[in-house]
Protein backbone atom coordinates (compact mmCIF):
# COMPACT_ATOMS: atom_id res chain seq x y z
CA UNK A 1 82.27 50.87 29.66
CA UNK A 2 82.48 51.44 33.42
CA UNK A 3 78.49 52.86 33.85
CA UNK A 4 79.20 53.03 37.39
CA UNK A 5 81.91 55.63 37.52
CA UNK A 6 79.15 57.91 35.10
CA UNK A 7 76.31 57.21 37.21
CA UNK A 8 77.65 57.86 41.11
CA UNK A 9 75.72 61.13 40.91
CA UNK A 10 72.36 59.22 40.57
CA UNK A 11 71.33 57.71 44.09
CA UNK A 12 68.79 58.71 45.25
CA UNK A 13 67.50 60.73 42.14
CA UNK A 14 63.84 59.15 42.14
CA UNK A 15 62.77 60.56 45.97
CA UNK A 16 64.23 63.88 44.33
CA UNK A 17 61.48 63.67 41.63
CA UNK A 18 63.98 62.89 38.82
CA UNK A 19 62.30 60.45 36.02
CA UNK A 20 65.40 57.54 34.70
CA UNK A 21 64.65 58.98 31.04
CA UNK A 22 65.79 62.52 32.36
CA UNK A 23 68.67 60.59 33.60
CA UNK A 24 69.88 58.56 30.83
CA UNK A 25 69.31 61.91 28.84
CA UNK A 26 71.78 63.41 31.00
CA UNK A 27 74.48 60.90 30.13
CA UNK A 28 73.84 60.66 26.99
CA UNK A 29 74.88 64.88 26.63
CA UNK A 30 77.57 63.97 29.14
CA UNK A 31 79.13 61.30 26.67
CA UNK A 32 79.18 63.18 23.85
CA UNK A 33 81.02 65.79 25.37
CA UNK A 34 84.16 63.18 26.95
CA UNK A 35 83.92 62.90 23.23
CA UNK A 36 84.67 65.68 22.43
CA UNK A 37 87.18 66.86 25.02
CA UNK A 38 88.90 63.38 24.09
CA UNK A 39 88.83 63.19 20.36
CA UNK A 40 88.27 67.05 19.86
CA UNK A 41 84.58 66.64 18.25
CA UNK A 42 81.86 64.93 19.17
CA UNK A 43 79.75 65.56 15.74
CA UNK A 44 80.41 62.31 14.14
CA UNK A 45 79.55 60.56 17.97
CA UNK A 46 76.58 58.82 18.97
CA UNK A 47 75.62 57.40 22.20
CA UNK A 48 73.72 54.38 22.76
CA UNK A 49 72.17 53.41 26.28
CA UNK A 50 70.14 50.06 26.77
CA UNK A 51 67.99 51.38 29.27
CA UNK A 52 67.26 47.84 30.61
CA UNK A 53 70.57 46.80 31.15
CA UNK A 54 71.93 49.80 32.09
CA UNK A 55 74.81 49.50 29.04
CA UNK A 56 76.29 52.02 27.28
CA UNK A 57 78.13 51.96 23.26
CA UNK A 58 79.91 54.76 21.36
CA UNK A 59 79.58 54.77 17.87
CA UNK A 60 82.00 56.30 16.11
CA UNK A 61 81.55 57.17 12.49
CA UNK A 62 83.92 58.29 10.07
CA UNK A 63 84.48 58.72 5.89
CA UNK A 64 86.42 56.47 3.66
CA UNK A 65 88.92 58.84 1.96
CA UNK A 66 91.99 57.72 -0.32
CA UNK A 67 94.14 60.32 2.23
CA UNK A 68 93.31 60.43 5.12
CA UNK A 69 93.21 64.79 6.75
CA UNK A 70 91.51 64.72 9.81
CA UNK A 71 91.81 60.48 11.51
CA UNK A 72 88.45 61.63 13.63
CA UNK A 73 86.15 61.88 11.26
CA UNK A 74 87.98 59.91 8.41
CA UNK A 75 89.46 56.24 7.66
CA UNK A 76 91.80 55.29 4.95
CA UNK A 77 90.42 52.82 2.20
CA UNK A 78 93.05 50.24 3.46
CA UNK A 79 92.38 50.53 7.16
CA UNK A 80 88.23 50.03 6.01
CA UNK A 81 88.54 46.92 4.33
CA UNK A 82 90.51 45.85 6.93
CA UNK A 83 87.13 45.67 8.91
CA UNK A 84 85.24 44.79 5.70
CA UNK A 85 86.48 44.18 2.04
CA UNK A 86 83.39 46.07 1.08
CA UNK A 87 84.21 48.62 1.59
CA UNK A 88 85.19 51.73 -0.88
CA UNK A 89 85.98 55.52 -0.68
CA UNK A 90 82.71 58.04 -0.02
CA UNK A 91 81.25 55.14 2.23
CA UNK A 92 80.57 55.30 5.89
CA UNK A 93 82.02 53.26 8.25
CA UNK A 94 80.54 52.96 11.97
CA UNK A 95 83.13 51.68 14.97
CA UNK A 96 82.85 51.54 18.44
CA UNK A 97 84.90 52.58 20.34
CA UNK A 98 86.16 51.70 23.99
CA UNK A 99 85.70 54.28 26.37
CA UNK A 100 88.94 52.89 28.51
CA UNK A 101 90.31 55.17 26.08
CA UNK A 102 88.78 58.37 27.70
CA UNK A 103 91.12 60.05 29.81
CA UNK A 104 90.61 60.68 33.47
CA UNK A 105 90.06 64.39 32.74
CA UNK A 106 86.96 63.04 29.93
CA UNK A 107 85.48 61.48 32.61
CA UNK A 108 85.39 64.26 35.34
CA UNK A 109 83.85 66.39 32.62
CA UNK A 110 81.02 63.49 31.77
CA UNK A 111 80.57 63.24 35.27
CA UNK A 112 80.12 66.72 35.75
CA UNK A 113 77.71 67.47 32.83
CA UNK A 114 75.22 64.49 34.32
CA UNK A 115 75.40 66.56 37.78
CA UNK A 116 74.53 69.63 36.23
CA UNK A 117 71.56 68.46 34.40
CA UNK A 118 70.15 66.79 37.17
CA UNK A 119 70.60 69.83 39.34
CA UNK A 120 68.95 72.05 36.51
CA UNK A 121 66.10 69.26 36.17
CA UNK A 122 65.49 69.33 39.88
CA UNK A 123 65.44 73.31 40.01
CA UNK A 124 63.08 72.68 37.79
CA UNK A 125 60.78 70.66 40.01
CA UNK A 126 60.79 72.29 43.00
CA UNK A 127 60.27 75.74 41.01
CA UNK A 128 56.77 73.46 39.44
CA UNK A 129 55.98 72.29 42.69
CA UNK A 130 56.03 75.67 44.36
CA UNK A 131 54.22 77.54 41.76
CA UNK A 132 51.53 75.02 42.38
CA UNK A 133 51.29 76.54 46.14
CA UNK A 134 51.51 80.00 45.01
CA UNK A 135 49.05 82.40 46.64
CA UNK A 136 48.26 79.50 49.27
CA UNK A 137 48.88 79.73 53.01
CA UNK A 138 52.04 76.59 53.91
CA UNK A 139 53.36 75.37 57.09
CA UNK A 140 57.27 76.50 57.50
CA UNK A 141 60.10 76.11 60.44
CA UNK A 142 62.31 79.30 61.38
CA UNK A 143 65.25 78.14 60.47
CA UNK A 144 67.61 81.46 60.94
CA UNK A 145 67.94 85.21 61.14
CA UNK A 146 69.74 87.80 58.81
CA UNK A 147 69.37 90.91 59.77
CA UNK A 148 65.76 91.65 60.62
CA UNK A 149 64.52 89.19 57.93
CA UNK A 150 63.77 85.60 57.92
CA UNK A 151 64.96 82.70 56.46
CA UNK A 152 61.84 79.58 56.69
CA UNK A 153 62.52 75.82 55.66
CA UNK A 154 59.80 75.45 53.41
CA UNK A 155 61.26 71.28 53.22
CA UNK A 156 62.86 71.61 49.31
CA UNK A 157 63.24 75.35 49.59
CA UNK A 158 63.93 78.15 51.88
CA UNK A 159 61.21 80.98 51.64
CA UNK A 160 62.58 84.77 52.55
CA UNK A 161 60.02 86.36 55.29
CA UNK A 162 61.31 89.94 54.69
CA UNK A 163 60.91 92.21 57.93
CA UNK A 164 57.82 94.44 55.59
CA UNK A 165 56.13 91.50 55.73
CA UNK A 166 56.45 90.82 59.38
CA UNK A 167 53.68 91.53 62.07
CA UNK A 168 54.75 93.95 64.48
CA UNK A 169 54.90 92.72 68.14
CA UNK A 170 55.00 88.93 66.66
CA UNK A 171 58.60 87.42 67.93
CA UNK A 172 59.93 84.45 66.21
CA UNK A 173 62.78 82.02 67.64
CA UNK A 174 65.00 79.27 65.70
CA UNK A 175 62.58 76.34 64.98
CA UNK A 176 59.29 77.69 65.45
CA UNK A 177 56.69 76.24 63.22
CA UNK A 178 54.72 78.93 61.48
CA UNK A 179 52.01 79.32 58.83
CA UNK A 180 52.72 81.59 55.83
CA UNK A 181 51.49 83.11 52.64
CA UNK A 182 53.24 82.65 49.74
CA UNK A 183 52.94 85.83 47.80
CA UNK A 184 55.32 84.97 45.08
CA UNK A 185 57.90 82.15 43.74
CA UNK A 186 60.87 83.25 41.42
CA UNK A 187 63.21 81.00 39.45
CA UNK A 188 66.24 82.49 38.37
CA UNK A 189 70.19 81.60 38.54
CA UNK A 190 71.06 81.73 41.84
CA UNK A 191 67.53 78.89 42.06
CA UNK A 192 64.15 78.87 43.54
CA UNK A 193 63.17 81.74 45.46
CA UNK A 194 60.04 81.88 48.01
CA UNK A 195 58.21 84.95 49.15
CA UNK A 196 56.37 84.46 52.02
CA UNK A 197 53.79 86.85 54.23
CA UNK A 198 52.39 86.95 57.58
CA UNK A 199 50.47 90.34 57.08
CA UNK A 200 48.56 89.72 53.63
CA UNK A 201 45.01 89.73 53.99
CA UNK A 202 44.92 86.31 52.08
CA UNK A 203 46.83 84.55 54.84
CA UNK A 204 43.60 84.88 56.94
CA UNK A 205 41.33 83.63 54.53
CA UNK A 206 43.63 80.64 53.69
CA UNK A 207 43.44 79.98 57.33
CA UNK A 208 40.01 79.60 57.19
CA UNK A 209 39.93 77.53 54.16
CA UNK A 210 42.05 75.20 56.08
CA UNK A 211 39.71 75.29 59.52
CA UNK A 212 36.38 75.63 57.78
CA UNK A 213 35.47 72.26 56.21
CA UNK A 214 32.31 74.13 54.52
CA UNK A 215 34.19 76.86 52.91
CA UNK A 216 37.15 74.10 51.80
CA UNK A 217 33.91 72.07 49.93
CA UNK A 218 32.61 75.35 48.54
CA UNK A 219 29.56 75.70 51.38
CA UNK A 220 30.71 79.14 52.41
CA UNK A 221 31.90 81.74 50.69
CA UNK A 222 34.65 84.02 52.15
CA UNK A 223 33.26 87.66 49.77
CA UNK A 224 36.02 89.70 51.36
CA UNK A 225 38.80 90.29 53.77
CA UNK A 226 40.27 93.80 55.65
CA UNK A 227 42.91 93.29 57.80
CA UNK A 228 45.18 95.06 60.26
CA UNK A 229 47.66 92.84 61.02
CA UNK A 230 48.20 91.98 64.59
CA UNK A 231 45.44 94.07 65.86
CA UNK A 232 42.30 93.18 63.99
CA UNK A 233 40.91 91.69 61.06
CA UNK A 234 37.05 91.94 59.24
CA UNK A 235 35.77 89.30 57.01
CA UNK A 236 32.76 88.82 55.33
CA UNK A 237 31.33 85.15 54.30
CA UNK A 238 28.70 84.01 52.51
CA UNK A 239 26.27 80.76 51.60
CA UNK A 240 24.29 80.53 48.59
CA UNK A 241 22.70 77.70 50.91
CA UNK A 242 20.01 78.79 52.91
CA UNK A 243 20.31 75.96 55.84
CA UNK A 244 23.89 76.63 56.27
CA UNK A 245 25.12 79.88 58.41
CA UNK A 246 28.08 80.95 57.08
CA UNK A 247 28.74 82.88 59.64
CA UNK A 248 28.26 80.03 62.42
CA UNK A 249 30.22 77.46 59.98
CA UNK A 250 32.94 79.96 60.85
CA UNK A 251 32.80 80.34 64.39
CA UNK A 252 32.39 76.49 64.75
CA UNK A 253 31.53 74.59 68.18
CA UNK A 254 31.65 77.11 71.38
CA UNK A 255 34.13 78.92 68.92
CA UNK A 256 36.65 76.29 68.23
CA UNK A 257 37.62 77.06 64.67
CA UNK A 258 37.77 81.00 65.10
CA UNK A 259 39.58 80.67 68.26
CA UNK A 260 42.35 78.15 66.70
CA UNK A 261 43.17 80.89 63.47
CA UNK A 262 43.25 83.75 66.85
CA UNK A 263 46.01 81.46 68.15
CA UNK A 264 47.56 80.99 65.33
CA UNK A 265 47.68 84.92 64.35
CA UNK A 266 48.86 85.42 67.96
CA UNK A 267 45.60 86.90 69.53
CA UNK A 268 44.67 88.93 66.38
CA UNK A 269 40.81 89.95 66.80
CA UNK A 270 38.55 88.43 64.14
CA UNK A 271 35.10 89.88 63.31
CA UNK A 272 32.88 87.37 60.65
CA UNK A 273 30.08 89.31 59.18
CA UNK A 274 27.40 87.99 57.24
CA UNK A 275 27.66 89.33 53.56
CA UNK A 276 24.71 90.73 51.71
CA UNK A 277 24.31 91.98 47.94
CA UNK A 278 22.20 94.46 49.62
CA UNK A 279 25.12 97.53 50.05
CA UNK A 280 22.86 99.14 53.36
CA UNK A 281 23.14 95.68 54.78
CA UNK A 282 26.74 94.98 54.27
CA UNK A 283 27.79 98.73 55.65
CA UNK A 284 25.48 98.05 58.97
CA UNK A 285 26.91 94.38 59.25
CA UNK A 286 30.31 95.77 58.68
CA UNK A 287 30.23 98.33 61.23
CA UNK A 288 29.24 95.59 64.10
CA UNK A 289 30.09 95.71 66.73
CA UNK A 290 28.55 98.88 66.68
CA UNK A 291 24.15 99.28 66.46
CA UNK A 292 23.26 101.47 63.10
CA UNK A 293 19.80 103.28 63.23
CA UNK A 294 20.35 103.37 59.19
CA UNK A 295 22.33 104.01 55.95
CA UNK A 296 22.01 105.40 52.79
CA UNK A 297 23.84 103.78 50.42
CA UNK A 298 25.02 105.24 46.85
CA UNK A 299 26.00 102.79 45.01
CA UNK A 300 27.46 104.73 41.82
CA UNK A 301 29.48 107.21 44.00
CA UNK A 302 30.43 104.50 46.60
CA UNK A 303 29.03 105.91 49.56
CA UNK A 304 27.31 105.87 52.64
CA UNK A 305 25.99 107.69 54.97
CA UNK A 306 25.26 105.92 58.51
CA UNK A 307 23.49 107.36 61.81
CA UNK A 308 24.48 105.43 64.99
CA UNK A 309 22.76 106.33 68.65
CA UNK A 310 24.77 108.44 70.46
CA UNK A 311 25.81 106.12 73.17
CA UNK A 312 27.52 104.07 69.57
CA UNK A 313 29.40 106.36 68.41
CA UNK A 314 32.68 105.85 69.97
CA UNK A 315 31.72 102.14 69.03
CA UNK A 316 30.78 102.42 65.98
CA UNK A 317 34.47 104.67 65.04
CA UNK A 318 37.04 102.56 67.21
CA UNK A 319 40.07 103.31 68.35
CA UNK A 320 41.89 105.42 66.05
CA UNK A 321 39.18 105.14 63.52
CA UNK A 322 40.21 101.09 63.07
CA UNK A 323 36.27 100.07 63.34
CA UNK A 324 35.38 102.44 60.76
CA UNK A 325 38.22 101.81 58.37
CA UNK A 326 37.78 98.02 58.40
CA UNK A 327 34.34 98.39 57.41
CA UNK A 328 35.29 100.84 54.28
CA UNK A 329 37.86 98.53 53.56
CA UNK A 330 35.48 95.31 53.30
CA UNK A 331 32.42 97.43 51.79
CA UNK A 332 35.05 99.16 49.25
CA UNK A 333 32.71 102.18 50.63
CA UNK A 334 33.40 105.95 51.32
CA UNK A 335 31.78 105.84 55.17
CA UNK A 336 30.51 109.15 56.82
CA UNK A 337 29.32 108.26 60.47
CA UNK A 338 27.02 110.52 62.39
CA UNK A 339 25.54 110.34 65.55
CA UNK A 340 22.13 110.62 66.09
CA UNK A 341 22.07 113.86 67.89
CA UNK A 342 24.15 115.59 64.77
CA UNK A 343 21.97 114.45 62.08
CA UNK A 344 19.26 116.00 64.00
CA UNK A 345 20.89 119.04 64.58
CA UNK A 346 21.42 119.46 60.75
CA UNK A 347 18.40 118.22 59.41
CA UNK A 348 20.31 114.95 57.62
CA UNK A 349 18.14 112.30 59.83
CA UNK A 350 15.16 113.66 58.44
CA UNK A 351 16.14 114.14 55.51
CA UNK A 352 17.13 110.45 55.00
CA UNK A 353 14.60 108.52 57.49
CA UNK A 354 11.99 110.77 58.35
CA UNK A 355 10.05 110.25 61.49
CA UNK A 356 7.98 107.60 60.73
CA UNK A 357 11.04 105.42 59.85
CA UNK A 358 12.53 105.84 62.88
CA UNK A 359 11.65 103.45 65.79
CA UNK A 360 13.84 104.36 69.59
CA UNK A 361 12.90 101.81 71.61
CA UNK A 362 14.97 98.99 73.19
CA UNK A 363 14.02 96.13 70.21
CA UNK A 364 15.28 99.09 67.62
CA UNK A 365 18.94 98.57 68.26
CA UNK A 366 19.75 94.47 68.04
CA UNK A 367 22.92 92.07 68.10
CA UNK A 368 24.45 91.64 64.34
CA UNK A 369 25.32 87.79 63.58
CA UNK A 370 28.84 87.58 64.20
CA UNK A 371 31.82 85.95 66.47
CA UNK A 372 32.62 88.37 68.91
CA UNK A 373 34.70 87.65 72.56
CA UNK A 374 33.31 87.56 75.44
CA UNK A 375 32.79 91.15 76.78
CA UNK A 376 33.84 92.21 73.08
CA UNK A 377 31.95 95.27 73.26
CA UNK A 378 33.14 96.31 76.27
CA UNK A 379 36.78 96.41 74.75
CA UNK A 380 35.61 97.99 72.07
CA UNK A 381 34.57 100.83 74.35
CA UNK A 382 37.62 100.21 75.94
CA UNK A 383 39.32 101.01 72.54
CA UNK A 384 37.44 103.72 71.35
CA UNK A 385 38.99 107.04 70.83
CA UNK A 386 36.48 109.91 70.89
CA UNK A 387 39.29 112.70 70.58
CA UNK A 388 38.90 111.33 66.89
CA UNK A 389 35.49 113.01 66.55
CA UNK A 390 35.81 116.79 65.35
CA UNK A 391 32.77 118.63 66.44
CA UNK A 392 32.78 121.54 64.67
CA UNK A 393 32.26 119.23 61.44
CA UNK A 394 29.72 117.22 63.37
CA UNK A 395 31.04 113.88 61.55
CA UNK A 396 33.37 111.45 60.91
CA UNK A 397 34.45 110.19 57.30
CA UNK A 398 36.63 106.91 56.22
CA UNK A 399 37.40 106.25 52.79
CA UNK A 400 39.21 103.44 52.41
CA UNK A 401 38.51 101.56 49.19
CA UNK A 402 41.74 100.12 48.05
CA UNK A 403 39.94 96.62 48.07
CA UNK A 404 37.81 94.96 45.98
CA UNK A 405 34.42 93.05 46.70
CA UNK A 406 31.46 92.03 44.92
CA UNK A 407 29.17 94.16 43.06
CA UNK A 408 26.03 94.98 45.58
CA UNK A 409 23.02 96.27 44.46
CA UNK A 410 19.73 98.00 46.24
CA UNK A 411 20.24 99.97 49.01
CA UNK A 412 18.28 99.77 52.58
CA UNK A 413 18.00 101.43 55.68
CA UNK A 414 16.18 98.80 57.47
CA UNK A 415 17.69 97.41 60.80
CA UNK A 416 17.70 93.86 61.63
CA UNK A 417 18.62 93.56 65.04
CA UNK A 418 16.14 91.67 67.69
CA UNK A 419 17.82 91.83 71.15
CA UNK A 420 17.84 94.17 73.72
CA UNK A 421 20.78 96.35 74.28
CA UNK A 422 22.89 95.58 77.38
């Protein structure tokens, strides 16, 4: 037969991922049923393709009978030993047949079922080969607009950035290149369907893992992640290595790496903390920019109480609470901040630290390890909203636990900062 006018539909199939075998596979299903739209049945059909030579046969077999009912499936005795004196009725007898025969309309249809398989099979693939990069940050092009969502060129797929998912005050235009999240990859009728994310928490730490050669070999640790989108974002890292800073790692040369993921999230702030299985620790770490005289942390209610100097407390809050809230959100702890004056005034600081434990001097209140901008507590300051702070309860209390992190275990209230206080 005439392979060519079956396999038109096949250039190009192996840069499309498509295997030969799925091909010939195809045809052979596409044969069988010219078969049957030409002869009515295609049960008493079989297809033979030399794979190597890229020819094609159509056996056709059919019962010797004395009478012959149905001519597709049966052959008269005289007709058989016409092709062999051997035969006799109740025997077999295999013909090709010459697929000239197949009408024009046989044809279409085998052509047809071979495109349809191959467009199945390469749903198929792409919907393998984007599961594979699910929950993984990609690089995408804005390819249009509908409505107030967003259609991205993912290369074999389009991914759907719906307007939830959007940062607010980031402005896209028609090929922009853009990193994304994938948060979730559907296969269903209409084909492969992408879900993509600016705003998920995971999109910064994939951003990382892409910048940060130590955390991509396993170095450093990223423990945690609490993120605002377009306005700030917390992260805790850690290294089980003790000549590696995880937090420097981060940071990278005069703050190359942070600085390129800040570009890339459109001048979104980034704090790195170092994380500690200590809970005390990891609350005062947390809470940097801001200086902590101490905390007391509960580890089976999840939470903390933490006294800041008074000058901090602004600092240690943020505007709208945001300073605050990050840290509860990366601690997964219930944070009460007081001021030094107001634990005082109700006996708490006492209480908690006694006097003895409590050092006021300029070496008391040190820098935390971290990345922070040039002047970065100043715009803290800057940010911080002290209408926030209710007097009459003489504290301020976050609770925002919605995340998970590691389990943590003894809490301190010991301070680790070593420089003086601008």
């Amino acid at each position: 037969m005439d392979v060519k006018v079956l396999i038109e539909a096949l250039e190009g199939l192996e840069e499309k991922g498509i295997t030969k075998d799925v091909v010939f596979d195809a045809m052979e299903e596409a044969l069988l049923n010219a078969c049957k739209q030409h002869y009515g049945a295609k049960e008493n059909f079989t297809v033979f393709i030399d794979r190597d030579k890229i020819e094609c046969r159509i056996i056709q077999s059919r019962e010797v009978v004395e009478e012959v009912d149905n001519p597709v499936s049966q052959i008269s005795l005289q007709d058989a030993q016409l092709i062999d004196k051997v035969f006799k009725v109740g025997d077999t007898v295999n013909t090709e047949i010459d697929t000239k025969d197949f009408s024009r309309i046989a044809a279409t249809i085998a052509k047809g079922t071979i495109t349809q398989k191959l467009r199945e099979v390469e749903k198929q693939n792409i919907y393998n080969e984007f599961s594979e990069l699910n929950k993984t940050v990609v690089t995408g092009i804005v390819q249009r607009f509908s409505n107030r969502n967003i259609c991205i060129d993912l290369g074999k797929v389009d991914a759907f950035l719906s307007e939830k998912e959007q940062v607010k005050g980031e402005h896209y235009r028609q090929s922009d290149r853009i990193k994304v999240f994938i948060v979730k990859v559907d296969n269903n009728n209409k084909g492969v369907k992408v879900s993509v994310s600016r705003t998920h928490p995971d999109l910064v730490k994939g951003l990382f893992s892409e910048e940060v050669s130590e955390i991509k070999d396993g170095i450093v640790e990223i423990k945690n992640v609490a993120r605002e989108p377009g306005s700030r974002t917390k992260i805790s890292v850690y290294s089980a290595d003790e000549n590696v800073d995880p937090v420097g790692a981060c940071v990278g040369v005069n703050g190359t790496r942070v600085n390129a993921i800040v570009d890339e999230l459109n001048g979104e702030k980034i704090d790195i903390i170092n994380w500690s299985e200590n809970p005390a620790q990891l609350i005062e770490n947390a809470l940097s920019p801001a200086k902590v005289i101490g905390v007391i942390a509960d580890e089976d209610e999840k939470t903390a109480q933490v006294i800041v100097p008074d000058y901090q407390l602004s600092l240690a809050i943020g505007k709208s609470g945001q300073n605050a809230r990050l840290a509860a959100r990366l601690t997964n702890y219930k944070i009460d901040i007081k001021s030094e004056t107001q634990a005082r005034e109700s006996g708490e600081f006492d209480e908690y630290f006694g006097e003895d434990d409590y050092y006021y001097d300029d070496e008391y209140y040190g820098d935390d390890e971290g990345y922070y901008e040039e002047d970065y507590d100043e715009e803290y300051l800057e940010d911080a909203d002290d209408s926030i702070y209710n007097e009459e309860t003489e504290s301020e209390e976050y609770d925002d636990t919605s995340e998970e992190v590691s389990p943590i275990e003894e809490d301190s209230s010991e301070d680790e900062g070593t420089k003086d206080d601008e």
